[in-house]
Structure formats: structure tokens, C-alpha cells
Protein backbone atom coordinates (compact mmCIF):
# COMPACT_ATOMS: atom_id res chain seq x y z
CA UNK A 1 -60.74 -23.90 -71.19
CA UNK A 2 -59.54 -22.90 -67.46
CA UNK A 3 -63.24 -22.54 -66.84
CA UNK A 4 -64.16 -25.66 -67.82
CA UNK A 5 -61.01 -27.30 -66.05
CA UNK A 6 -62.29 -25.48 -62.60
CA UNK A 7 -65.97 -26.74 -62.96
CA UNK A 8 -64.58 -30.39 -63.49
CA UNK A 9 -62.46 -29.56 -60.43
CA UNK A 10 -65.27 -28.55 -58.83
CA UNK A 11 -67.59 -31.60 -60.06
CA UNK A 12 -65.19 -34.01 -59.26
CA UNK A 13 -64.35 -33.13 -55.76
CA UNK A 14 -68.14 -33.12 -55.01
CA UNK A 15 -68.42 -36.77 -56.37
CA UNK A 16 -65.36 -37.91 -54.66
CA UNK A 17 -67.13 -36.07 -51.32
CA UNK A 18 -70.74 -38.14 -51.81
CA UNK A 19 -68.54 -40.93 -52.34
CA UNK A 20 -66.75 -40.64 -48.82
CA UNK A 21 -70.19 -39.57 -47.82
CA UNK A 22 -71.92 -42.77 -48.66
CA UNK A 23 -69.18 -45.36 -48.02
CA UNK A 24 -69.47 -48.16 -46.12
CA UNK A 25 -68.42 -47.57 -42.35
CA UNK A 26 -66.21 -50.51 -40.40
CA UNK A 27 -67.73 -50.43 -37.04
CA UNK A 28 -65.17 -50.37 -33.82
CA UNK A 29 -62.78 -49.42 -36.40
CA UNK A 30 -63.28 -45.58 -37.60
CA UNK A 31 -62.95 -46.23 -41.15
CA UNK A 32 -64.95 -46.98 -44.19
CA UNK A 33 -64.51 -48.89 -47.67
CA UNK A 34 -64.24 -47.54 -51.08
CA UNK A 35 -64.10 -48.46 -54.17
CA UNK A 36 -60.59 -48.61 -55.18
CA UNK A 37 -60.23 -48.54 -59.11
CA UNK A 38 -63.18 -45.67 -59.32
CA UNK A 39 -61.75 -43.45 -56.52
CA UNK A 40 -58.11 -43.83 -58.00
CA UNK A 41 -60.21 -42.90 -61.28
CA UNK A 42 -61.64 -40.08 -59.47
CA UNK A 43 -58.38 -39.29 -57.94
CA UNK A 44 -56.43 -38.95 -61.69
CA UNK A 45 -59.18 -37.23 -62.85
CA UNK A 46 -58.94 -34.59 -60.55
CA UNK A 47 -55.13 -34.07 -60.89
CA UNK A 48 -55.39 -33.51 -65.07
CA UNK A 49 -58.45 -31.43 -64.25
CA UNK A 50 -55.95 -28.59 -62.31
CA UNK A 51 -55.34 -25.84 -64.12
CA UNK A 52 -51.77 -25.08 -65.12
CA UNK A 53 -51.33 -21.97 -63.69
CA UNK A 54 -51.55 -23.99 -60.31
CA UNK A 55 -49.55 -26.66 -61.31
CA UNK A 56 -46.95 -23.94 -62.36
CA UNK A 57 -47.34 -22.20 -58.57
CA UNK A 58 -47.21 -25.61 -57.34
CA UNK A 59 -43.66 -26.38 -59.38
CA UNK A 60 -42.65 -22.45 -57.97
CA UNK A 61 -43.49 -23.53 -54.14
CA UNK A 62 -41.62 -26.47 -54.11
CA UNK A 63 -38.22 -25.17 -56.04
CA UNK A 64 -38.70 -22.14 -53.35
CA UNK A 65 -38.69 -24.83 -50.63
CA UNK A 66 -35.84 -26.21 -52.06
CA UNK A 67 -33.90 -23.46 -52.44
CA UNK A 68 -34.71 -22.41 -48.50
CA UNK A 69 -33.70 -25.90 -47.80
CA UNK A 70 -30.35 -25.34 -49.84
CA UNK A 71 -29.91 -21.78 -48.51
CA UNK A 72 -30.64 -22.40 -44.97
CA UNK A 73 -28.05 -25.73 -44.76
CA UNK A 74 -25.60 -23.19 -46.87
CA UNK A 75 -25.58 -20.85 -44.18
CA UNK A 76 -25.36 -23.23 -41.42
CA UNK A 77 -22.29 -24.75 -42.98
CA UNK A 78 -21.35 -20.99 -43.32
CA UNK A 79 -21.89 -20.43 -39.65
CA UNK A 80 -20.33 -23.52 -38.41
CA UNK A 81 -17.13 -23.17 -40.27
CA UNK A 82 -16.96 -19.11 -38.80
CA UNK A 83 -17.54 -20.69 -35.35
CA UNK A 84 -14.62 -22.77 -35.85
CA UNK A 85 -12.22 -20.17 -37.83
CA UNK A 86 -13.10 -17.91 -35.00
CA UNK A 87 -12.37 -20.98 -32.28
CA UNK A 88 -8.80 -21.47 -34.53
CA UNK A 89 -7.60 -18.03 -34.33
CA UNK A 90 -8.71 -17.45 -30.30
CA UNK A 91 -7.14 -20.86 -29.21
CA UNK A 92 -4.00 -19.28 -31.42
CA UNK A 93 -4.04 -16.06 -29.83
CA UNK A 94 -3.85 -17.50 -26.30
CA UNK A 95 -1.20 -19.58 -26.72
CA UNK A 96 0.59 -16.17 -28.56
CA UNK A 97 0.13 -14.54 -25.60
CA UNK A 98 0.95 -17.38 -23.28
CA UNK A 99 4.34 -17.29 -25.55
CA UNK A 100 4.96 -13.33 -24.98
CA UNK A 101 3.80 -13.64 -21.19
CA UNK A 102 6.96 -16.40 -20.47
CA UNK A 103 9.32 -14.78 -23.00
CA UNK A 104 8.90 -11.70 -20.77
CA UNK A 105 8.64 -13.56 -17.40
CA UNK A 106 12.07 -14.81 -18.20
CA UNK A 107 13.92 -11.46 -19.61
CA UNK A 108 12.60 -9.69 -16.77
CA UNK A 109 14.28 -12.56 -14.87
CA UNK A 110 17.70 -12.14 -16.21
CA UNK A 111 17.40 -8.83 -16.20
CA UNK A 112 16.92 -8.99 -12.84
CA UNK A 113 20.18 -10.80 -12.25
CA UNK A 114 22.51 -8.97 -14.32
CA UNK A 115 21.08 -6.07 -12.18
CA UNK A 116 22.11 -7.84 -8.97
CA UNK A 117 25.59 -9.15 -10.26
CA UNK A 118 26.28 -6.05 -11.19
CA UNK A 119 25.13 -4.14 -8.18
CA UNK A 120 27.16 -7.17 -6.46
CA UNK A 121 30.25 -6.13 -8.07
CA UNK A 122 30.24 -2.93 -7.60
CA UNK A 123 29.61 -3.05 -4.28
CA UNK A 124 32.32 -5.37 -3.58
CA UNK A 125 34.60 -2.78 -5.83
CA UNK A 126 33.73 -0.11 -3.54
CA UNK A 127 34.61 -2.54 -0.21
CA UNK A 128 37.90 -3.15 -1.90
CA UNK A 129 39.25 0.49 -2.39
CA UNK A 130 37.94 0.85 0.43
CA UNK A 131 39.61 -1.79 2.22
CA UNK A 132 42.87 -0.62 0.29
CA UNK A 133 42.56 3.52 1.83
CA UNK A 134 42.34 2.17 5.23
CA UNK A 135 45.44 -0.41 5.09
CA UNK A 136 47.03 2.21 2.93
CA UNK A 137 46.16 4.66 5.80
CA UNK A 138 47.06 2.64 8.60
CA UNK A 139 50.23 2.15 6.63
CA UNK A 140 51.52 5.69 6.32
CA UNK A 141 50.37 6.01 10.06
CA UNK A 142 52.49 2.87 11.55
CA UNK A 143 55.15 3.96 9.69
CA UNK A 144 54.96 8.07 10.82
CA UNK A 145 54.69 6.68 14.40
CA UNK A 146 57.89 4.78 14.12
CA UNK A 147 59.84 7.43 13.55
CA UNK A 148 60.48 8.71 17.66
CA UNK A 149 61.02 12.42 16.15
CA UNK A 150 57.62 12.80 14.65
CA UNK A 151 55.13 11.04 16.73
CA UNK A 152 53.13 13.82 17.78
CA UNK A 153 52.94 14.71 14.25
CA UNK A 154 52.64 11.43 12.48
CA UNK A 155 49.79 9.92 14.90
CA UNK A 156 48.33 13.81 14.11
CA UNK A 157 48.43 13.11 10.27
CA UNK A 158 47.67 9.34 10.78
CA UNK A 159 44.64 10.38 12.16
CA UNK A 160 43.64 12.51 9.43
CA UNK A 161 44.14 10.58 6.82
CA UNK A 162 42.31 7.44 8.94
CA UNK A 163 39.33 9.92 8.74
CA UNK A 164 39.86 11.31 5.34
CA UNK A 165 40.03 7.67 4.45
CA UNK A 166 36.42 7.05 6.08
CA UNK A 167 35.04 10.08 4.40
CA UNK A 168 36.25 9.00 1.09
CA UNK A 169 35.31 5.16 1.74
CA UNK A 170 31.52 6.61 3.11
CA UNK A 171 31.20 8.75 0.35
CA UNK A 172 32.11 5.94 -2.49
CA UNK A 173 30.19 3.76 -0.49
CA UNK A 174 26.90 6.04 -0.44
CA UNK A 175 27.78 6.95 -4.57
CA UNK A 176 27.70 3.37 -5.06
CA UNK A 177 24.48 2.95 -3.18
CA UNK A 178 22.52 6.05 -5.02
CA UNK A 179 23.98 4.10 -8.46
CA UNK A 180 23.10 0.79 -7.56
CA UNK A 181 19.21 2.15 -6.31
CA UNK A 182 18.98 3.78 -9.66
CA UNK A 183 19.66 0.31 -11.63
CA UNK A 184 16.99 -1.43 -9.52
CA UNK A 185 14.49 0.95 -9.98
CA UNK A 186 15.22 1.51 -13.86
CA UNK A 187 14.87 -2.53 -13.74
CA UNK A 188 11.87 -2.56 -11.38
CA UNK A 189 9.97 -0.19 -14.14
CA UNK A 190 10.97 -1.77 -17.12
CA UNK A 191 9.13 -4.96 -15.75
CA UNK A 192 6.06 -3.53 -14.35
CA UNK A 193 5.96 -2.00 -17.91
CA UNK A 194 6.36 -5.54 -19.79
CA UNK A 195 3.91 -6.91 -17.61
CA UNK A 196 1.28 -4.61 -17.90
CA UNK A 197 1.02 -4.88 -21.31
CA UNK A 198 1.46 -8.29 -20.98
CA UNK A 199 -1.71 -8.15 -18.65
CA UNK A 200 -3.80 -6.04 -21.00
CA UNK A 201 -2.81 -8.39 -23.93
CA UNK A 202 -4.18 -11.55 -21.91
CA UNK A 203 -7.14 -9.71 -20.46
CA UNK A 204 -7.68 -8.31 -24.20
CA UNK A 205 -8.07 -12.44 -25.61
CA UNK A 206 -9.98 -13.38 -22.97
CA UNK A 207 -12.38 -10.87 -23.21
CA UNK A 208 -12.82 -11.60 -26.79
């Protein structure tokens, strides 16, 4: 039967050809005339005359193009709706680290100014016991001097204390310094540290 189906096949496509072959030709136009009803005939003919394993591979090429069609707008959904996740979570993790980068800008900040008040105050501690050894100094001293019978000795021990007073007052003084270095420096690395990692954070997003 499927040999018999291929040499009507075969038959009718040679008919149909000797029937382009010897059609009428339009001139100027490129074209010729046929006979409608008998090629459409011919045309039917030939389709029933196809065997069915070729109608079956026909039916299996076009559900494969289908399913490439399906598959192929599947994964460009697929990609499209990745790209835009992806967009999501880097727009997300910018404005994170945009967050962490001014949250840290403004600790370090205060930080910063506690460290100065403080370093302030205890400067202006140190000025003031200062300030109190000297006039408590120059106290003692005005009041040895007064007495006629000690002068010698009181402007002796005036002077003593005067620059007992300075030592103590330059040495509190320089304490307070060293102290007051220390905070600024332990504040000074503390930041760099925050912002570094800050840094490394942004440059991390922005590579990605």
C-alpha cells in the first residue's frame, strides 16, 4: 500500500509538472494560467496520496516547532524576570549601603565631638587647678612676705612653691595633653576603620 501511495505521489507530481510545463504564459507579466478545478484536483490528490508515516513526521516537526516556540519565549520570560530580580536586589543593596555609609558618617561625627568636648573639659579642668596652685601660691607668698621677721624666708619659700606650682601645673598640663592625644587617636582609628569597610562595602555593589 505505501508503494502504491509513493508511485501516485510520484505520478501525480509529474502531471501537475507537464501541467505547469504546458500552461499558457501571460506575456510582460511572468505568469501563466491553469486550470483551476483540475490543478486543485491534482493538488488534493497529491495530499491523500502521502504516506502516513510522513504525515506523522510532518505532525512531529510542527509540535517540535511549537514546543521550541513555547520553550524559547519560556526562557526569555525566565531571563527577563532574573534581569529584573537581579536589577531589584542591586538597586536595594546600594541604597543599604548608602544607609550604612551616612549612619557611619554621622557616628563618626558625634564621636568626634564628644571627643573634643571632652578633651575641652579637661583641658579647661587642668587650667583651673592650675589657675587655683598659682593664686594659692601667690597667696601663701604675699602673706609670708608680710610678716617683716620672715621675709628672707617667706619670699625663699614663696618662690618655691611658685615653681613647685609650675612644675605641678606643667606636668598636669602635659598628662592632660598625652590623655587627650590618646582619645583623638583612639577616635581617629575607629573612623578610618568604619570607613574602610564602608568603602569596600560600596566598591563591593558596584563592582557587582
Amino acid at each position: 500500500m505505501a508503494s502504491s501511495n509513493r508511485l501516485m505521489t510520484f505520478e501525480l507530481l509529474d502531471r501537475m509538472t507537464m501541467m505547469i510545463s504546458n500552461a499558457k504564459t501571460i506575456p510582460l507579466y511572468n505568469r501563466i494560467m491553469l486550470e483551476k478545478e483540475e490543478f486543485t484536483s491534482l493538488m488534493r490528490r497529491l495530499e491523500e496520496s502521502i504516506p502516513a508515516d510522513l504525515q506523522k513526521a510532518r505532525a512531529i516537526i510542527e509540535q517540535e516547532e511549537q514546543i521550541l516556540t513555547e520553550s524559547n519565549k519560556i526562557a526569555s520570560d525566565t531571563t527577563q524576570k532574573a534581569n529584573q530580580e537581579a536589577q531589584t536586589t542591586v538597586e536595594n543593596a546600594k541604597a543599604q549601603a548608602q544607609s550604612l555609609l551616612s549612619d557611619a558618617q554621622n557616628r563618626a561625627n558625634d564621636t568626634m565631638r564628644s571627643a573634643t568636648d571632652q578633651a575641652n573639659a579637661m583641658m579647661a579642668d587642668a587650667q583651673g587647678r592650675a589657675n587655683a596652685l598659682v593664686a594659692d601660691a601667690q597667696a601663701q607668698a604675699q602673706q609670708m612676705v608680710a610678716d617683716s621677721e620672715i621675709i628672707a624666708r617667706a619670699q625663699a619659700e614663696a618662690q618655691e612653691m611658685l615653681e613647685s606650682a609650675h612644675r605641678d601645673c606643667d606636668e598636669y598640663s602635659a598628662r592632660m595633653h598625652d590623655a587627650v592625644s590618646q582619645m583623638m587617636e583612639q577616635a581617629d582609628m575607629g573612623l578610618a576603620q568604619q570607613l574602610d569597610a564602608l568603602r569596600a562595602l560600596r566598591q563591593n555593589f558596584s563592582g557587582n
